[in-house]
PDB file of N, CA and C in Angstrom:
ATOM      1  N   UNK A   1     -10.677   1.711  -1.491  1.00  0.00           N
ATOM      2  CA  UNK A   1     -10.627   0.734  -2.559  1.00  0.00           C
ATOM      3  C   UNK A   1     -11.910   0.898  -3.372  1.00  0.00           C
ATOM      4  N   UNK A   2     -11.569   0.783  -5.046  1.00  0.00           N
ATOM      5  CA  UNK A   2     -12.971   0.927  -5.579  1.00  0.00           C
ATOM      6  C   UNK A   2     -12.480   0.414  -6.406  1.00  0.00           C
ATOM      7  N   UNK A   3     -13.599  -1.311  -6.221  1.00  0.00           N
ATOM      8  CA  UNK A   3     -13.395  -2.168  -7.292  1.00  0.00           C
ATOM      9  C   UNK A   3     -14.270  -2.367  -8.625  1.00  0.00           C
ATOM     10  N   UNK A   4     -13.861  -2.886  -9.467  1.00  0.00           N
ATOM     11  CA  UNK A   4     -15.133  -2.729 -10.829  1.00  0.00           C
ATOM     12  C   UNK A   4     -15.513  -3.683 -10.476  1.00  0.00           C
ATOM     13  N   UNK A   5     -16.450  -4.144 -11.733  1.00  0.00           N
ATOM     14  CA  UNK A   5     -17.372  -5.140 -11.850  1.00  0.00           C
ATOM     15  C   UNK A   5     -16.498  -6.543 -11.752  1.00  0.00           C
ATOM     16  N   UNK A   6     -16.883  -7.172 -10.840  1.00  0.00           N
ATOM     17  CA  UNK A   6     -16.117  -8.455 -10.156  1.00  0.00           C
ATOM     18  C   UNK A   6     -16.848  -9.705 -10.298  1.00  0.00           C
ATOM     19  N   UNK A   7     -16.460 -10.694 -10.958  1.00  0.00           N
ATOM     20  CA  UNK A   7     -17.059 -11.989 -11.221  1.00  0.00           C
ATOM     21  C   UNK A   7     -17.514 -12.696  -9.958  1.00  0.00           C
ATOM     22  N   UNK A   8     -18.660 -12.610  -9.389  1.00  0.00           N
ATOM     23  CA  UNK A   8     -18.443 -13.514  -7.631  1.00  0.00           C
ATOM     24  C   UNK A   8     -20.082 -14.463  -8.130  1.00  0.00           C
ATOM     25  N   UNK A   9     -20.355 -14.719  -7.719  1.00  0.00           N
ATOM     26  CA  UNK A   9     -21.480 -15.344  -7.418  1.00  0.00           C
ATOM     27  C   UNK A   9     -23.192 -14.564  -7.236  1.00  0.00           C
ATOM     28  N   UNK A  10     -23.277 -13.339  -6.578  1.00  0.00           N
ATOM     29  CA  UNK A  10     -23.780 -12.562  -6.491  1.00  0.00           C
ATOM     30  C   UNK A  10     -23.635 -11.258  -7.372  1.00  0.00           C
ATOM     31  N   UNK A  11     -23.303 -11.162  -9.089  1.00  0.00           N
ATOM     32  CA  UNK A  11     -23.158 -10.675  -9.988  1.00  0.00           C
ATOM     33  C   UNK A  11     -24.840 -10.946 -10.940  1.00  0.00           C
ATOM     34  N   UNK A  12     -25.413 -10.215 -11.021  1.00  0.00           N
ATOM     35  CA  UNK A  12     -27.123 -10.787 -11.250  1.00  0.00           C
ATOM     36  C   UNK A  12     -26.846  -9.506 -12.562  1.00  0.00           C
ATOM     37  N   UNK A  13     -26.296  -9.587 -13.728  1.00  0.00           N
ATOM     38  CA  UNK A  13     -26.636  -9.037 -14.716  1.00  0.00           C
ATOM     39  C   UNK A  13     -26.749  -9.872 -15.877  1.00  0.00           C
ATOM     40  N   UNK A  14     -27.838  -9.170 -16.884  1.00  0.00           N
ATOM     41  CA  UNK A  14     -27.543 -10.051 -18.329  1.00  0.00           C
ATOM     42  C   UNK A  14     -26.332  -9.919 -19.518  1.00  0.00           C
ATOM     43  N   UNK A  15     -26.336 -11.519 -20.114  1.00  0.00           N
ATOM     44  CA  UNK A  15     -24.652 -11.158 -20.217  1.00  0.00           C
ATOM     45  C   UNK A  15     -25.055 -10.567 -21.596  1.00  0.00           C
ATOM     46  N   UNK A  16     -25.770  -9.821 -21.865  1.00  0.00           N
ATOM     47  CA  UNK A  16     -25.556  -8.455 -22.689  1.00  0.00           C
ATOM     48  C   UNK A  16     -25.055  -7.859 -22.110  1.00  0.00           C
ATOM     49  N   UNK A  17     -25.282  -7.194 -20.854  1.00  0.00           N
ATOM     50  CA  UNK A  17     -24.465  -5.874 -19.983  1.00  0.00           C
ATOM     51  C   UNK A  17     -22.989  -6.525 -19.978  1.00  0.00           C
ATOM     52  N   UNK A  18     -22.788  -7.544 -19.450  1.00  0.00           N
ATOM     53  CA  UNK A  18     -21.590  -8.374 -19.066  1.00  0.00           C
ATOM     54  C   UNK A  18     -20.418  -7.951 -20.191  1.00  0.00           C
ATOM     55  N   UNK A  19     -20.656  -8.465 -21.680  1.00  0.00           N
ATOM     56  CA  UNK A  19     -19.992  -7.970 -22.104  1.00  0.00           C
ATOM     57  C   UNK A  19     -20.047  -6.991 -22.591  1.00  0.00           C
ATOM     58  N   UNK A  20     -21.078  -5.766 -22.720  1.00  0.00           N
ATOM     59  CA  UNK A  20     -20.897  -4.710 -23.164  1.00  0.00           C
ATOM     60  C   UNK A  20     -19.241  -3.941 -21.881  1.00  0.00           C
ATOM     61  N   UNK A  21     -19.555  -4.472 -20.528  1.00  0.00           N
ATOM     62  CA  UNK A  21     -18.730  -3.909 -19.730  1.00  0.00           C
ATOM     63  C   UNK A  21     -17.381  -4.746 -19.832  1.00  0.00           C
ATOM     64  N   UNK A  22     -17.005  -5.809 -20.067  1.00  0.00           N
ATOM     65  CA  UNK A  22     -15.956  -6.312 -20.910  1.00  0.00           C
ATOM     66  C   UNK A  22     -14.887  -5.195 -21.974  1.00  0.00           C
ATOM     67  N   UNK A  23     -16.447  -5.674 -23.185  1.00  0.00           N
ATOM     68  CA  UNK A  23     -15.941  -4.568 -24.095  1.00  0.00           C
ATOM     69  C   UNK A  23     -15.454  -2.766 -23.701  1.00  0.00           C
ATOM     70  N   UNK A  24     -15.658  -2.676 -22.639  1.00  0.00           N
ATOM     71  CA  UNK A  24     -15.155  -1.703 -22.424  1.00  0.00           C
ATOM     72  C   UNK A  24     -14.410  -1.757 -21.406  1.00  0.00           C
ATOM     73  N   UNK A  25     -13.625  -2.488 -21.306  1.00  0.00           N
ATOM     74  CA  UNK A  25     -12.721  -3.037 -19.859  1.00  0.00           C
ATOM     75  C   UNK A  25     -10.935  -2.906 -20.952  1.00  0.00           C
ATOM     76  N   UNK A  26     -10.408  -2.194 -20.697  1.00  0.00           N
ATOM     77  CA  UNK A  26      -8.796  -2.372 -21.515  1.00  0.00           C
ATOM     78  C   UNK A  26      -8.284  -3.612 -21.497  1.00  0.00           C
ATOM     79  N   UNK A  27      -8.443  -4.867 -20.377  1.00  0.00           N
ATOM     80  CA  UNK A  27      -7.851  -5.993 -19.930  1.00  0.00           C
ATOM     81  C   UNK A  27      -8.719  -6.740 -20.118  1.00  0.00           C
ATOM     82  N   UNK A  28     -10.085  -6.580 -20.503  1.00  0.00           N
ATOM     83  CA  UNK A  28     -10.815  -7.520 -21.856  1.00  0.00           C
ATOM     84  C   UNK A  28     -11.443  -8.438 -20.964  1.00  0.00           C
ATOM     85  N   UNK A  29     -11.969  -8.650 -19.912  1.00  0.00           N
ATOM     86  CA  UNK A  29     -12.304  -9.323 -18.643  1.00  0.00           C
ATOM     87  C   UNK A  29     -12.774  -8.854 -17.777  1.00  0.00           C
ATOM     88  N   UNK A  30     -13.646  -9.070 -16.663  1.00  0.00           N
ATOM     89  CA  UNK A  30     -14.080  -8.886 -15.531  1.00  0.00           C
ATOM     90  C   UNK A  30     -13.228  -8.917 -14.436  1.00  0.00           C
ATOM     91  N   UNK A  31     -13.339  -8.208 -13.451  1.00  0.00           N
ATOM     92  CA  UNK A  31     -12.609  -8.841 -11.924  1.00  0.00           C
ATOM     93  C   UNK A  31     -12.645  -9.951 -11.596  1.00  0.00           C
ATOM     94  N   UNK A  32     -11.694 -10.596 -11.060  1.00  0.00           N
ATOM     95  CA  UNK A  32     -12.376 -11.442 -10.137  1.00  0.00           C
ATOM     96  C   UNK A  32     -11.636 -11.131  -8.295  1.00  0.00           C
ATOM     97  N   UNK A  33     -12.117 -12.070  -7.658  1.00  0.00           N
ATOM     98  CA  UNK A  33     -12.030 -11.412  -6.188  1.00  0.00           C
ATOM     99  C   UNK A  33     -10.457 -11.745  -6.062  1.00  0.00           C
ATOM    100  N   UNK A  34     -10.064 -12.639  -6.922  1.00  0.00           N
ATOM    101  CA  UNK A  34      -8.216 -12.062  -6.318  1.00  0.00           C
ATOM    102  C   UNK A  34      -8.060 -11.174  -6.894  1.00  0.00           C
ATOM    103  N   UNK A  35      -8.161 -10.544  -7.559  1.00  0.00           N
ATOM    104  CA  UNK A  35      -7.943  -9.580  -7.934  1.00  0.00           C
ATOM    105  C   UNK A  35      -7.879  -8.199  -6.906  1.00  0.00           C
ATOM    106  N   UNK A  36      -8.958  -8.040  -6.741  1.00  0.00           N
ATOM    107  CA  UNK A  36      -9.243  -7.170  -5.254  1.00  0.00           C
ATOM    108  C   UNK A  36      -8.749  -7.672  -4.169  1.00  0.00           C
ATOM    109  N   UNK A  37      -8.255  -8.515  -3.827  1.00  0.00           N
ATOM    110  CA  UNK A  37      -7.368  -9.272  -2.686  1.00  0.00           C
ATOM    111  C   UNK A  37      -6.083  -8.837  -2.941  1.00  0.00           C
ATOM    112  N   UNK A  38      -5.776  -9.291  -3.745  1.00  0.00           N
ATOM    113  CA  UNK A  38      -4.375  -8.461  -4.643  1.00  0.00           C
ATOM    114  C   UNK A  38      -4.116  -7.582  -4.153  1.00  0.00           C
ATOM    115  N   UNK A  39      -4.866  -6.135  -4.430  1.00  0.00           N
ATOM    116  CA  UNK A  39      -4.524  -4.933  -4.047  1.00  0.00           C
ATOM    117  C   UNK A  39      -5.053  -4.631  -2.265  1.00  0.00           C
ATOM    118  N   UNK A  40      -5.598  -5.202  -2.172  1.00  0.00           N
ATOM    119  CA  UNK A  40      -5.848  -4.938  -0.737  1.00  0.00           C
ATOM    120  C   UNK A  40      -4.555  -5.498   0.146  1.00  0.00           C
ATOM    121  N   UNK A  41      -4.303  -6.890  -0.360  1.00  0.00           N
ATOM    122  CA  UNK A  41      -2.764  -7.142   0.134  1.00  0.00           C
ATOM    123  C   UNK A  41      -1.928  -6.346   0.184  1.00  0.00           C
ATOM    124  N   UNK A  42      -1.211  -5.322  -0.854  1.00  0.00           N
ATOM    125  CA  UNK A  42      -0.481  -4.836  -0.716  1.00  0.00           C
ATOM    126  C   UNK A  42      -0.424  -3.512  -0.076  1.00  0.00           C
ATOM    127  N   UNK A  43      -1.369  -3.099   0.153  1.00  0.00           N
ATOM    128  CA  UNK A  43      -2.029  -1.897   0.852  1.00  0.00           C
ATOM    129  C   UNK A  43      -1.561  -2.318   2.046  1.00  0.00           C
ATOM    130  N   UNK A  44      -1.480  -3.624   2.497  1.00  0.00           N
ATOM    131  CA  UNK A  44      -1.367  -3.891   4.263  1.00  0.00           C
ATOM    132  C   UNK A  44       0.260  -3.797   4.623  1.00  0.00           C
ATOM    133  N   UNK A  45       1.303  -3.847   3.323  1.00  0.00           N
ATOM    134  CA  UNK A  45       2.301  -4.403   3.579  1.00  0.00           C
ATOM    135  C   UNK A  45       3.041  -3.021   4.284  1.00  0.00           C
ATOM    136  N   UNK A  46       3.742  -3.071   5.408  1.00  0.00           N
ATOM    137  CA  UNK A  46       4.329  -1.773   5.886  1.00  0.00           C
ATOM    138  C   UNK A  46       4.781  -1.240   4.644  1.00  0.00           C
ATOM    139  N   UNK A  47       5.528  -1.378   3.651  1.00  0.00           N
ATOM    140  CA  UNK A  47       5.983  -0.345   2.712  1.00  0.00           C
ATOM    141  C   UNK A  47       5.136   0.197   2.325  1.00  0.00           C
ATOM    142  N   UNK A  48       3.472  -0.066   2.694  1.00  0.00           N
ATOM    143  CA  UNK A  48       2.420   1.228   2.020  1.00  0.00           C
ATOM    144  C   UNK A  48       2.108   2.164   3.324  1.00  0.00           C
ATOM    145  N   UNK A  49       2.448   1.547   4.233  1.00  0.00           N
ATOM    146  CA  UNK A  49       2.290   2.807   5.544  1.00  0.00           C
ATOM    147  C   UNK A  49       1.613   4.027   4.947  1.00  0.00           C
ATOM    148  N   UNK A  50       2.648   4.741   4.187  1.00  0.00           N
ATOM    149  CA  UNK A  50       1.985   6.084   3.796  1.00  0.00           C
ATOM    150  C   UNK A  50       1.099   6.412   2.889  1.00  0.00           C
ATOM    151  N   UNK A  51       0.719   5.290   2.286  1.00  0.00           N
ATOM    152  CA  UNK A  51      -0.286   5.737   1.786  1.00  0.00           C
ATOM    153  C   UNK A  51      -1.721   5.700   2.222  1.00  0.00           C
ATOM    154  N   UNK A  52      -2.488   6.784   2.065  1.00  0.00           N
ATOM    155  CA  UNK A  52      -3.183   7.669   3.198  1.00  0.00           C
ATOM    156  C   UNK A  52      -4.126   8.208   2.324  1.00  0.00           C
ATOM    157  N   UNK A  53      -5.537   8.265   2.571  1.00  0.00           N
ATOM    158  CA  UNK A  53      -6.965   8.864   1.937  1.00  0.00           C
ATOM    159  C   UNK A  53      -7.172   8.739   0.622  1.00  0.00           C
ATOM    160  N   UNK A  54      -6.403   7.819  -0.083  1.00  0.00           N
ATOM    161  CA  UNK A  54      -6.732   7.290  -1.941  1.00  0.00           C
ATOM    162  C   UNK A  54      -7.629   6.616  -2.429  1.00  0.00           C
ATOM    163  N   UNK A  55      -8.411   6.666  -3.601  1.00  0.00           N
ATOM    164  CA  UNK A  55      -9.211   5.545  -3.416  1.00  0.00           C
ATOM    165  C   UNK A  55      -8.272   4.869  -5.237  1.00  0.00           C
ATOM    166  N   UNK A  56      -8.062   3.725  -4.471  1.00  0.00           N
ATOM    167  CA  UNK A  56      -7.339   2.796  -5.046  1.00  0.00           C
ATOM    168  C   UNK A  56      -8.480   1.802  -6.503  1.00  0.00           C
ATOM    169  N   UNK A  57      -8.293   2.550  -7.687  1.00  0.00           N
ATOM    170  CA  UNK A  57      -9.283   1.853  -8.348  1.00  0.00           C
ATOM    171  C   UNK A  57      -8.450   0.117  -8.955  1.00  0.00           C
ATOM    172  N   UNK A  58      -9.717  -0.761  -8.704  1.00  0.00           N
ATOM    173  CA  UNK A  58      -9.073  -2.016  -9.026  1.00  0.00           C
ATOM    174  C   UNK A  58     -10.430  -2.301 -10.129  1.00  0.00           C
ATOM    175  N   UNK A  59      -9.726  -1.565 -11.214  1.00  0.00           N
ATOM    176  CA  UNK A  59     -11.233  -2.144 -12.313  1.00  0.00           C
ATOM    177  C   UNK A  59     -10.874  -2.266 -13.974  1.00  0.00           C
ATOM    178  N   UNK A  60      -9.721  -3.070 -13.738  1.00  0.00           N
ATOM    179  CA  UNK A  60      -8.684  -3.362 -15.419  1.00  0.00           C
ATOM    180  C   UNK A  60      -8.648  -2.302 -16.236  1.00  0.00           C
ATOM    181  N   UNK A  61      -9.205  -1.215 -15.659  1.00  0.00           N
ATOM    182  CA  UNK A  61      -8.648   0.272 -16.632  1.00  0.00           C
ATOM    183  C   UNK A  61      -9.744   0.355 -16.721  1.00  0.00           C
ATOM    184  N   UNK A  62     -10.876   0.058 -17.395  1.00  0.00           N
ATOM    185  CA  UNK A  62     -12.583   0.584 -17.477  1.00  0.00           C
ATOM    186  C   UNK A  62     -12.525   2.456 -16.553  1.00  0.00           C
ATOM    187  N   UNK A  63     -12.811   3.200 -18.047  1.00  0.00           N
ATOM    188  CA  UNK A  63     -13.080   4.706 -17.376  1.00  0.00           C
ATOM    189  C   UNK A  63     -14.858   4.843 -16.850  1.00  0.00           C
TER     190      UNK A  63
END
């Protein structure tokens, strides 16, 4: 799993950076931790069984 920049509490940047990384986010927003819960959920559900050594990006499209 490789999540982007995620809104939590322990996020210590100035919100110059904040939204410069926004502005470059396709989905115009930050993470937040459901978000990454989200995909980690479904990773557990037997229909992902096979999926095997990926790293699963959870970061609203941001290249």
């Amino acid at each position: 799993m490789s999540p982007g920049v995620t809104q939590t509490g322990s996020l210590v940047a100035p919100q110059q950076m904040i939204d410069a990384l926004v502005a470059q986010t396709p989905l115009g927003r930050l993470g937040l931790p459901d978000d990454v819960a989200a995909a980690v959920a479904q990773l557990c559900l037997p229909e992902l069984s096979w999926v095997n050594g990926q790293i699963i990006q959870v970061n609203g499209g941001i290249l």
